[in-house]
Protein backbone atom coordinates (compact mmCIF):
# COMPACT_ATOMS: atom_id res chain seq x y z
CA UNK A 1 44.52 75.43 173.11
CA UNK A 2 46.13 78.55 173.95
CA UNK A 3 44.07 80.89 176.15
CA UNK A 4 43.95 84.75 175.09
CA UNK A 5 45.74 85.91 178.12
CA UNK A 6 48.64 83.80 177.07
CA UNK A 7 48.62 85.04 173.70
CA UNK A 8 48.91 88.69 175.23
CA UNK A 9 51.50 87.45 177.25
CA UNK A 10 53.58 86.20 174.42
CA UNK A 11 52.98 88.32 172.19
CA UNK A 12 54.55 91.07 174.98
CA UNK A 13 57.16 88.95 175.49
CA UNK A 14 58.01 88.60 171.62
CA UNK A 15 57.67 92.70 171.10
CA UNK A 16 60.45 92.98 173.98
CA UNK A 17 62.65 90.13 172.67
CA UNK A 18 62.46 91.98 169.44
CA UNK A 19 63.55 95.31 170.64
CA UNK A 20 66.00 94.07 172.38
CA UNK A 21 67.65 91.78 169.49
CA UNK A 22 67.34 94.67 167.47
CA UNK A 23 68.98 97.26 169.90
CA UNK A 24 71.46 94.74 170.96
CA UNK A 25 72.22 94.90 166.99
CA UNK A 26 72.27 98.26 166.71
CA UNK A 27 73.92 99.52 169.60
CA UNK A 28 77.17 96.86 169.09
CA UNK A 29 77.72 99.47 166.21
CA UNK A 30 79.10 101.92 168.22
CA UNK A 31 80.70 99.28 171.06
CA UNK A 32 78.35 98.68 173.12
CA UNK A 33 75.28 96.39 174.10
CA UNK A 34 71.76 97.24 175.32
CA UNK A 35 72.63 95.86 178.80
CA UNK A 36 75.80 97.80 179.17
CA UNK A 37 73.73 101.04 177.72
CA UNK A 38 71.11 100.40 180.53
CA UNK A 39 73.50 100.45 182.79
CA UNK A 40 75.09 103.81 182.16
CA UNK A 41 71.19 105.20 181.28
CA UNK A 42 69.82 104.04 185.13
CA UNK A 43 73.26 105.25 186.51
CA UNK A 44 72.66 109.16 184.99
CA UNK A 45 69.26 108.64 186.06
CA UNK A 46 70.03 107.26 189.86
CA UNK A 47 73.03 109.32 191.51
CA UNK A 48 73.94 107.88 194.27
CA UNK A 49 72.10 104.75 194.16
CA UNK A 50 73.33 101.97 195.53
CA UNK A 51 74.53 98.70 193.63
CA UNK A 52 71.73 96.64 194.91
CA UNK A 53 69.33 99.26 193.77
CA UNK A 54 70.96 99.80 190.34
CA UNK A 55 70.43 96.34 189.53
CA UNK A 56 67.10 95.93 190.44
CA UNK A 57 66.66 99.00 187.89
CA UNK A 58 68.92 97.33 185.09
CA UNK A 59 66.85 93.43 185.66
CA UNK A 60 70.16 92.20 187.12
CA UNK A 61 71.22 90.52 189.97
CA UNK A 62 74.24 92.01 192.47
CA UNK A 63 76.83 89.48 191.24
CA UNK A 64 75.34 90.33 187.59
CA UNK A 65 75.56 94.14 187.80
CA UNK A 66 78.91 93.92 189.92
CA UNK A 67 80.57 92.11 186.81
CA UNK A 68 78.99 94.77 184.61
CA UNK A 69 80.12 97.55 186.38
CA UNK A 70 83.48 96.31 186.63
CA UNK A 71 83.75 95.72 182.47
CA UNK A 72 82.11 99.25 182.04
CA UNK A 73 84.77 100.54 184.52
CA UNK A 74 87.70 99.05 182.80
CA UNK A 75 85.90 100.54 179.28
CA UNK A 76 86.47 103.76 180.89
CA UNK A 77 82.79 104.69 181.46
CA UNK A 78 82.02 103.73 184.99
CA UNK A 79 84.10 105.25 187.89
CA UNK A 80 82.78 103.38 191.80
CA UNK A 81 83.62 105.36 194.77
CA UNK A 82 82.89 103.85 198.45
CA UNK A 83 79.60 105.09 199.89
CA UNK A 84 78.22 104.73 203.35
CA UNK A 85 79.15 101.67 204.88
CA UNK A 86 79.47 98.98 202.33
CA UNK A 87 77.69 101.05 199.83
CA UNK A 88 79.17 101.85 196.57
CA UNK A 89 78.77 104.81 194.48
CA UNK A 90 78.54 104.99 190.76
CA UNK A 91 79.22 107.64 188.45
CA UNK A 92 79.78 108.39 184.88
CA UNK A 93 82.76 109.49 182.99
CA UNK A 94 82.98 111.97 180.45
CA UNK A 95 83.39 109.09 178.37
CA UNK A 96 80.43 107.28 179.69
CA UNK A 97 78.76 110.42 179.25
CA UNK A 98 78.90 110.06 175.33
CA UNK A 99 78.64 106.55 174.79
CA UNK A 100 75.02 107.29 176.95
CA UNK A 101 74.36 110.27 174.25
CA UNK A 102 75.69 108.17 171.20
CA UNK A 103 73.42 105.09 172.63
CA UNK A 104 70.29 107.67 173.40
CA UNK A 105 69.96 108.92 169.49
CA UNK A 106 70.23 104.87 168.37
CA UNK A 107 67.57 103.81 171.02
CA UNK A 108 65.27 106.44 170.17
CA UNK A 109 65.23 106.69 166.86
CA UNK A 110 65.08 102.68 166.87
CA UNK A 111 61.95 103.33 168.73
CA UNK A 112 60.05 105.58 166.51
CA UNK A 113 60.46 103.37 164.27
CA UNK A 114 59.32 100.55 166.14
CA UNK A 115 56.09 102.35 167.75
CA UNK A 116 55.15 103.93 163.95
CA UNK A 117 52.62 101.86 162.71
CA UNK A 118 50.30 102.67 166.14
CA UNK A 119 49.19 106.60 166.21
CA UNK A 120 49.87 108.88 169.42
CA UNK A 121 46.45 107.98 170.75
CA UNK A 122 47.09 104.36 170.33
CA UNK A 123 51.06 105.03 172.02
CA UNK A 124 49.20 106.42 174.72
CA UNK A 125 46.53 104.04 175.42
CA UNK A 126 49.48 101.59 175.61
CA UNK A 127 51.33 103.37 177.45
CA UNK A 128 48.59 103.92 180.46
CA UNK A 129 47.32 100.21 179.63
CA UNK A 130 50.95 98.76 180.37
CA UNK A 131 51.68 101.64 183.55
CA UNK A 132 48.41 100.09 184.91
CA UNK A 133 50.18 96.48 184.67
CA UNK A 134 52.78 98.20 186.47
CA UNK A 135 51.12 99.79 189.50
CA UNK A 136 49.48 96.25 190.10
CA UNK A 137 52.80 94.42 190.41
């Protein structure tokens, strides 16, 4: 019999897997996924990050977020310059730029949607419920 920590675990689980079928869906629309959107979002919000870090930020691993750079590079929205030492710098093109913008309106308005049916008290309370979660890890 199922305990009711593991239904709150799966049913977080199943909200996420959700969201990001959905997104996934939505976003292929305008040629792109939800992974390669990530990646452009946590680059804009990272400068000068390095590739390790920019994959743990995107829930990737090196080699992962190395192949992904490379197909967003060759899409035209990625450019990699040579940091310190081995480091390597990403950046966004103008074309990355808006594909992120394009992306943005589809992932917010998907999630309005998606957080409707709870009020802004109840957003909140999530909100601070799962940030808790978070500090804790």
């Amino acid at each position: 019999m199922p305990t009711q920590v593991e239904d709150l675990g799966l049913a977080i689980k199943k909200v996420q897997s959700r969201h990001h079928r959905s997104l996934d869906n939505r976003l292929s629309q305008v040629g792109i996924s939800l992974v390669q959107w990530n990646a452009l979002r946590e680059i804009e919000r990272n400068p000068g990050s390095s590739a390790h870090r920019l994959a743990e930020l995107t829930f990737n691993s090196d080699q992962a977020f190395g192949t992904l750079t490379t197909r967003l590079e060759r899409l035209g929205f990625v450019e990699r310059q040579p940091g310190d030492g081995r480091a390597i710098l990403h950046s966004l093109t103008a074309d990355g730029r808006q594909m992120l913008d394009k992306g943005r309106k589809i992932y917010l308005h998907f999630l309005r949607m998606a957080f409707a049916p709870l009020n802004a008290d109840e957003r909140s309370l999530l909100l601070n419920l799962l940030t808790r979660l978070l500090d804790r890890s």
